[in-house]
Protein backbone atom coordinates (compact mmCIF):
# COMPACT_ATOMS: atom_id res chain seq x y z
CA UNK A 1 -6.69 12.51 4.46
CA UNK A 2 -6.82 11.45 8.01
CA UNK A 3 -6.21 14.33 10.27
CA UNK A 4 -4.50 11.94 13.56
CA UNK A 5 -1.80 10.92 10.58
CA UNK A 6 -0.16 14.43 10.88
CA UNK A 7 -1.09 14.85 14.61
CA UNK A 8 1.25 12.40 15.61
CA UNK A 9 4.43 13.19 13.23
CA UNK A 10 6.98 16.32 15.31
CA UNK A 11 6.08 19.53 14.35
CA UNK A 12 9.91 19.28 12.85
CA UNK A 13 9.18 16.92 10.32
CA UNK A 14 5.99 18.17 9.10
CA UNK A 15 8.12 21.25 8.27
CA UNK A 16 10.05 19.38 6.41
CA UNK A 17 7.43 18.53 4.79
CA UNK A 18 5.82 21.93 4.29
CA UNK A 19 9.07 23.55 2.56
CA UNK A 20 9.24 20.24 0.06
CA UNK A 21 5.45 20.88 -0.23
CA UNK A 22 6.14 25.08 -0.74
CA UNK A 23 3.87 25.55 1.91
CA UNK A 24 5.08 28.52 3.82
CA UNK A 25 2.97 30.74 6.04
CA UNK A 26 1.20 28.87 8.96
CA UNK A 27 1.21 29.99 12.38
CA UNK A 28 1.12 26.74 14.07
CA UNK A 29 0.73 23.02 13.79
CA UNK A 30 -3.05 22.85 13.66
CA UNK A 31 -2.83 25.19 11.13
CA UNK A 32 0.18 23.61 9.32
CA UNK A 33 -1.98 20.44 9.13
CA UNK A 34 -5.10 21.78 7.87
CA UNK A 35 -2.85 23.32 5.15
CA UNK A 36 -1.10 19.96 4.18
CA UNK A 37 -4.39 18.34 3.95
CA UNK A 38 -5.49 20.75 1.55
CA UNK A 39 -3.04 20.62 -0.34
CA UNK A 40 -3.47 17.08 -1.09
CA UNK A 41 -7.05 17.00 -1.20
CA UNK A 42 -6.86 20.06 -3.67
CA UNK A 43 -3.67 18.85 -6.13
CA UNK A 44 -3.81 14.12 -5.69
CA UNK A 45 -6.81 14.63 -8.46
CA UNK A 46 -4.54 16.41 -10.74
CA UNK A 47 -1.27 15.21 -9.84
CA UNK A 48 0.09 15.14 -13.97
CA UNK A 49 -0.75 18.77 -14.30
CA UNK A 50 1.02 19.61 -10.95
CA UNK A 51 4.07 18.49 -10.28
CA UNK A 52 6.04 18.91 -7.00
CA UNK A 53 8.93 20.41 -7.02
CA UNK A 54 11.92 17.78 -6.82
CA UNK A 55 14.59 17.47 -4.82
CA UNK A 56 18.33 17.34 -6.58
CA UNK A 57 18.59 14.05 -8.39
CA UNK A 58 21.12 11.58 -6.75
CA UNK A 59 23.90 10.02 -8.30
CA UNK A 60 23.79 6.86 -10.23
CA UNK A 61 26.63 5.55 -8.30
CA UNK A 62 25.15 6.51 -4.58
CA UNK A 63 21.76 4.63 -6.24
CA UNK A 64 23.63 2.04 -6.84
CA UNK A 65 25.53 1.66 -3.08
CA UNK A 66 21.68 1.87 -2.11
CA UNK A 67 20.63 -0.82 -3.84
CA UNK A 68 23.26 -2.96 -2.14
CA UNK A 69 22.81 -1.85 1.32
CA UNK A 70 22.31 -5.52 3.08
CA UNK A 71 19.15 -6.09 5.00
CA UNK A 72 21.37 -6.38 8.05
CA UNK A 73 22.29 -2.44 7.20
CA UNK A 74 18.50 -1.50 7.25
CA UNK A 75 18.35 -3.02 10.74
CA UNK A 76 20.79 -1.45 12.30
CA UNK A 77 19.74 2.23 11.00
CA UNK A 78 15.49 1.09 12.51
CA UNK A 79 17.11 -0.14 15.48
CA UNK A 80 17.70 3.80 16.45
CA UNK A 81 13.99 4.26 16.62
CA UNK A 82 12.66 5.05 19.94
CA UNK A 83 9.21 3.18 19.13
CA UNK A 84 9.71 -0.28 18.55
CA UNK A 85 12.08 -3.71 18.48
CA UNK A 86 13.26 -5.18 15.18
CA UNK A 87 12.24 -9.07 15.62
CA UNK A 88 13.01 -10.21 12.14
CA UNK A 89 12.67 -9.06 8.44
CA UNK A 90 8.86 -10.62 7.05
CA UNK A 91 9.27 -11.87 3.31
CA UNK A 92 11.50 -11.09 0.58
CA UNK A 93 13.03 -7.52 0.19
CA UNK A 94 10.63 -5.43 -2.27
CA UNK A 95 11.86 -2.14 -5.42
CA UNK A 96 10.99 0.12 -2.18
CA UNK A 97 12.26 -1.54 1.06
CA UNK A 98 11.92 -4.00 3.23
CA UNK A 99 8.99 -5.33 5.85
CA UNK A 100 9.81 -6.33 9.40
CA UNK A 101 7.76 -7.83 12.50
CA UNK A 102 8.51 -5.36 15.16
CA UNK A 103 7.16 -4.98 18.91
CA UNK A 104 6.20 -2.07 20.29
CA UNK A 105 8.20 -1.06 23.24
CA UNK A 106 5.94 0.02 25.19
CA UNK A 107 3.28 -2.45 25.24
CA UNK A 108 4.95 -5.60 23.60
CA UNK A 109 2.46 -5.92 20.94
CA UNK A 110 3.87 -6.98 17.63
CA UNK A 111 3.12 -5.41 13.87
CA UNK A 112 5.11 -5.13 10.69
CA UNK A 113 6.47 -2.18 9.92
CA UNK A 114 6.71 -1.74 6.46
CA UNK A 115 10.16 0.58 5.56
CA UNK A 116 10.92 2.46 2.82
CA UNK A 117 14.15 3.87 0.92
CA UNK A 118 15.70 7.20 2.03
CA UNK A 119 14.72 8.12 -2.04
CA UNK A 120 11.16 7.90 -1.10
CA UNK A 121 9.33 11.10 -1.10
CA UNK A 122 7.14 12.10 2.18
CA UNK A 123 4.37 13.01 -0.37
CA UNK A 124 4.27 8.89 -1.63
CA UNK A 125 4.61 7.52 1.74
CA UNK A 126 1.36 9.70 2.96
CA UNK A 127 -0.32 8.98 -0.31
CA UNK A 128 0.19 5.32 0.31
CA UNK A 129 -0.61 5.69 3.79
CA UNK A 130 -3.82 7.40 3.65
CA UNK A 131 -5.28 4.97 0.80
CA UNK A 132 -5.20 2.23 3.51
CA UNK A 133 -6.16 3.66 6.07
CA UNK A 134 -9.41 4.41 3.72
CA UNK A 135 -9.59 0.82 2.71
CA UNK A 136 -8.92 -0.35 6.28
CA UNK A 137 -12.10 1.39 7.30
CA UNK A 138 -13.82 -1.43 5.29
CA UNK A 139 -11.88 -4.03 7.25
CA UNK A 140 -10.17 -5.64 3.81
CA UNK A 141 -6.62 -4.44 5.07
CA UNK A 142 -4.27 -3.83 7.81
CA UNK A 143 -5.28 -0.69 9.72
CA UNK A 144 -2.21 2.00 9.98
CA UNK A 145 -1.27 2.13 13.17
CA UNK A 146 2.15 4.66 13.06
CA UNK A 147 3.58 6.37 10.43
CA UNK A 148 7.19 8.08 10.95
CA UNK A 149 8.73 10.64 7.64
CA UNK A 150 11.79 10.92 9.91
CA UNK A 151 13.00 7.02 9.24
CA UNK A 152 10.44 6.91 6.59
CA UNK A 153 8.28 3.64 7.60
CA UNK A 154 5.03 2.53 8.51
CA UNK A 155 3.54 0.59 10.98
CA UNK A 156 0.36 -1.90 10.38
CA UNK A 157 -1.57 -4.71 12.16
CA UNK A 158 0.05 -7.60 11.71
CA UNK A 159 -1.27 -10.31 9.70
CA UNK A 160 -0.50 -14.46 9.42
CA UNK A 161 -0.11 -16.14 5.79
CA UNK A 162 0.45 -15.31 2.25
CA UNK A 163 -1.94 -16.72 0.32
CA UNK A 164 0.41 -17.58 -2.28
CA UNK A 165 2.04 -20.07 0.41
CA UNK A 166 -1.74 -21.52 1.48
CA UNK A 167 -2.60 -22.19 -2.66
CA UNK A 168 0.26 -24.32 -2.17
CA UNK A 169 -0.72 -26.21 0.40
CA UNK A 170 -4.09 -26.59 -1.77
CA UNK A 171 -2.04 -27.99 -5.09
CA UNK A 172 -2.47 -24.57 -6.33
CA UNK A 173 -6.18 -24.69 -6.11
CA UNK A 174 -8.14 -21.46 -4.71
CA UNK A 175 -11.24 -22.32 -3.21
CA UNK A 176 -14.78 -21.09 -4.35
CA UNK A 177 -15.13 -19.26 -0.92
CA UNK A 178 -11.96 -18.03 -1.21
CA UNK A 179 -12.25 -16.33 -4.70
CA UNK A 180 -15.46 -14.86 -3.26
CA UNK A 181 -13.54 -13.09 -0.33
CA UNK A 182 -11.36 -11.70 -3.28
CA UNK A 183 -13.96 -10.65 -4.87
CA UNK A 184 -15.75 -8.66 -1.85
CA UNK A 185 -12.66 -7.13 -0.87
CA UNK A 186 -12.60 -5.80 -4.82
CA UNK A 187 -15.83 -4.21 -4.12
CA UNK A 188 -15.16 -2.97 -0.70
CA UNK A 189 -11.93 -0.96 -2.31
CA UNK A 190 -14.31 0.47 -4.32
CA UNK A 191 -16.81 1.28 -2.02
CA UNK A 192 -13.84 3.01 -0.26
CA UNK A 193 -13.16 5.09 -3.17
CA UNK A 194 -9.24 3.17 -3.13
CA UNK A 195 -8.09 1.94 -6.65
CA UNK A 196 -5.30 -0.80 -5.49
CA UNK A 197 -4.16 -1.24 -8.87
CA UNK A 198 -1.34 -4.23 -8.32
CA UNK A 199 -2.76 -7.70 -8.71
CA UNK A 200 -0.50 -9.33 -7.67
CA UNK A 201 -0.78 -12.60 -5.60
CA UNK A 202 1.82 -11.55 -3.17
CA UNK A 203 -0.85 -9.11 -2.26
CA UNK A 204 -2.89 -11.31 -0.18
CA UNK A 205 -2.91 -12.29 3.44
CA UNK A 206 -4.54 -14.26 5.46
CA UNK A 207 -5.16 -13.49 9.53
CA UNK A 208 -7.65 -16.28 11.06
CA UNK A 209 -8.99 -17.57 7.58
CA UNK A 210 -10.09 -14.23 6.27
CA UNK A 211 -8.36 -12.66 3.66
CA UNK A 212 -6.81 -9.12 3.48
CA UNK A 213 -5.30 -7.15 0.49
CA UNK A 214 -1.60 -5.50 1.21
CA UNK A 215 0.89 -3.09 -0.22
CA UNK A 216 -0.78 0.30 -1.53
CA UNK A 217 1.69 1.22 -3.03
CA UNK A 218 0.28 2.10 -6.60
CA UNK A 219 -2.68 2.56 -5.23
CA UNK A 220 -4.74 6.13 -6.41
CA UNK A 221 -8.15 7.44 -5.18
CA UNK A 222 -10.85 7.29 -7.04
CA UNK A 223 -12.23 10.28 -8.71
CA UNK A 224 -14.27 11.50 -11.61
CA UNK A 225 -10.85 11.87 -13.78
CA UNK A 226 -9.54 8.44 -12.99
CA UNK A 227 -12.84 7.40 -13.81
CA UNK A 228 -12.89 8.70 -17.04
CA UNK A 229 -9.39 7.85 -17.99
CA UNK A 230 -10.29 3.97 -16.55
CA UNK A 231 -13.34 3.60 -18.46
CA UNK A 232 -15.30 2.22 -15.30
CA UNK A 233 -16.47 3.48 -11.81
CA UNK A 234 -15.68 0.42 -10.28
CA UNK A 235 -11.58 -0.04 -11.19
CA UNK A 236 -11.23 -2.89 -8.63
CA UNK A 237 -14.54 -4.84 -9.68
CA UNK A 238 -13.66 -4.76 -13.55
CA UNK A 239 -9.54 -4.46 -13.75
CA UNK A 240 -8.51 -6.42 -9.98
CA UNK A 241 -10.85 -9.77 -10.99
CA UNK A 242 -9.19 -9.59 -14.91
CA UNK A 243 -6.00 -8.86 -13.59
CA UNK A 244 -6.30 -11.22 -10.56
CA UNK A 245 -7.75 -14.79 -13.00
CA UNK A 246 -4.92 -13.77 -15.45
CA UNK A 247 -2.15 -14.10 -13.21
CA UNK A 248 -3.51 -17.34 -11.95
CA UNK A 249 -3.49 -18.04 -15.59
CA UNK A 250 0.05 -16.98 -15.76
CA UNK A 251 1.16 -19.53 -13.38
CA UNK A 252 -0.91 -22.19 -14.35
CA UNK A 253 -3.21 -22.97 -11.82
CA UNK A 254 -6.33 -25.28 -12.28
CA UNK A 255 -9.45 -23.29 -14.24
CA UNK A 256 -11.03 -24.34 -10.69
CA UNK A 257 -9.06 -21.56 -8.95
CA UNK A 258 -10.58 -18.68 -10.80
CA UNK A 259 -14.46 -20.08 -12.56
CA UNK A 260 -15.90 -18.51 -9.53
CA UNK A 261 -13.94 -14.99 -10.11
CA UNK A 262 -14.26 -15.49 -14.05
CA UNK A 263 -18.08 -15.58 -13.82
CA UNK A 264 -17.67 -11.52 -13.02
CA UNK A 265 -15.48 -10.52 -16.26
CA UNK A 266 -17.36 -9.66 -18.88
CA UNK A 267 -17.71 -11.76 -21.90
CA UNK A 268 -15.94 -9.26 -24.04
CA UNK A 269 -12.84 -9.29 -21.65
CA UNK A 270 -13.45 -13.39 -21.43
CA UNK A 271 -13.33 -13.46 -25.19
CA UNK A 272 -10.38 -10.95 -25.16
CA UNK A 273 -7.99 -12.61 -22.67
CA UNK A 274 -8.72 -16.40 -23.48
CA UNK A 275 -10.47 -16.95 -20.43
């Protein structure tokens, strides 16, 4: 986990943190940090044998006024933070929250600030956090620039197109070059030790013609026992390409837009899935 995460979070918040964590003697917060990071470095690789303790469940009737809080609600309540303007809200509203282009008050320059529900534990949000900030290392995704536990967002480089909206441009048609960026930012994850593990299309952005992976959300670091329960030490190389050529599949795009990424599935999965 990246140490300048915690560094910049109130010494408030991360204990918060520390008493939904059970972390409880530390003297400071250097040594509060140093204790958090252990503790995920020591329990992420065996996360179903230790479970965190949970906060009391909410109401299905206070879920449900969640899930119909308007977008204009969720603008209002990030409009309190101290950080940054609310331009407009980027895409379509997602199961955990809601994306916005935002500009930093105190230099002007924009990012999207990806928000989450109050329901979303500080553990996920650092998980998710720290797996792209890994992959961003490898340049594939947006580097993390802020993350807040307070108001429960993060904030990310901002990037241009969907590439959903350019394949329509294209007739539906992904380029050769195109799958081949896909296919290096597959082995990049891996070489980043980052198992994305969502293919969907959605995923994709482009920023000056190059493409980026998003949302890391379900994303889990690689280790021996994910390994061993995937069958593979390269997830993203074996499982992202299948998953990625079978939902082009699924919406019927031209066997142009994935031959290129189909010539790295094996011929057992080709046989398999029809492809």
């Amino acid at each position: 986990m990246d140490y300048s995460f915690f560094e910049k979070q109130n010494y408030l918040h991360l204990k918060e943190l520390a008493d939904e964590l059970e972390i409880k003697e530390y003297k400071n917060k250097k040594d509060l940090i140093s204790l958090i990071i252990l503790f995920y470095n020591k329990y992420e690789k065996i996360d179903d044998k230790y479970k965190l303790p949970r906060k009391s469940s909410v109401s299905s009737h206070k879920e449900n006024e969640e899930e119909q809080n308007s977008v204009k609600e969720k603008e209002e309540e990030n409009k309190s933070n101290q950080k940054y303007n609310i331009i407009k809200q980027l895409g379509d509203a997602g199961k955990e929250g809601i994306t916005f282009l935002v500009e930093r008050k105190k230099d002007k320059k924009e990012f999207a600030m990806k928000t989450f529900k109050k329901t979303k534990s500080k553990k996920n949000i650092l998980h998710e956090a720290n797996c792209q900030n890994m992959a961003s290392k490898t340049g594939i995704c947006p580097k993390v620039i802020d993350i807040d536990l307070e108001n429960n967002f993060i904030v990310m480089e901002r990037l241009e197109n969907h590439l959903y909206e350019v394949m329509k441009k294209q007739n539906g048609i992904l380029t050769k070059s195109q799958q081949q960026q896909i296919y290096n930012i597959f082995k990049k994850l891996d070489d980043a030790n980052v198992f994305h593990a969502d293919s969907n299309i959605l995923n994709y952005m482009f920023k000056d013609d190059k493409l980026f992976i998003i949302d890391f959300g379900m994303s889990k670091i690689i280790d021996e026992k994910l390994k061993k329960k995937l069958k593979t030490a390269h997830p993203n190389k074996n499982l992202m390409t299948l998953g990625f050529v079978l939902k082009l599949k699924e919406l019927k795009c031209p066997d142009i837009s994935y031959s290129h990424l189909a010539s790295y599935i094996s011929k057992e999965d080709k046989l398999k899935y029809g492809i």
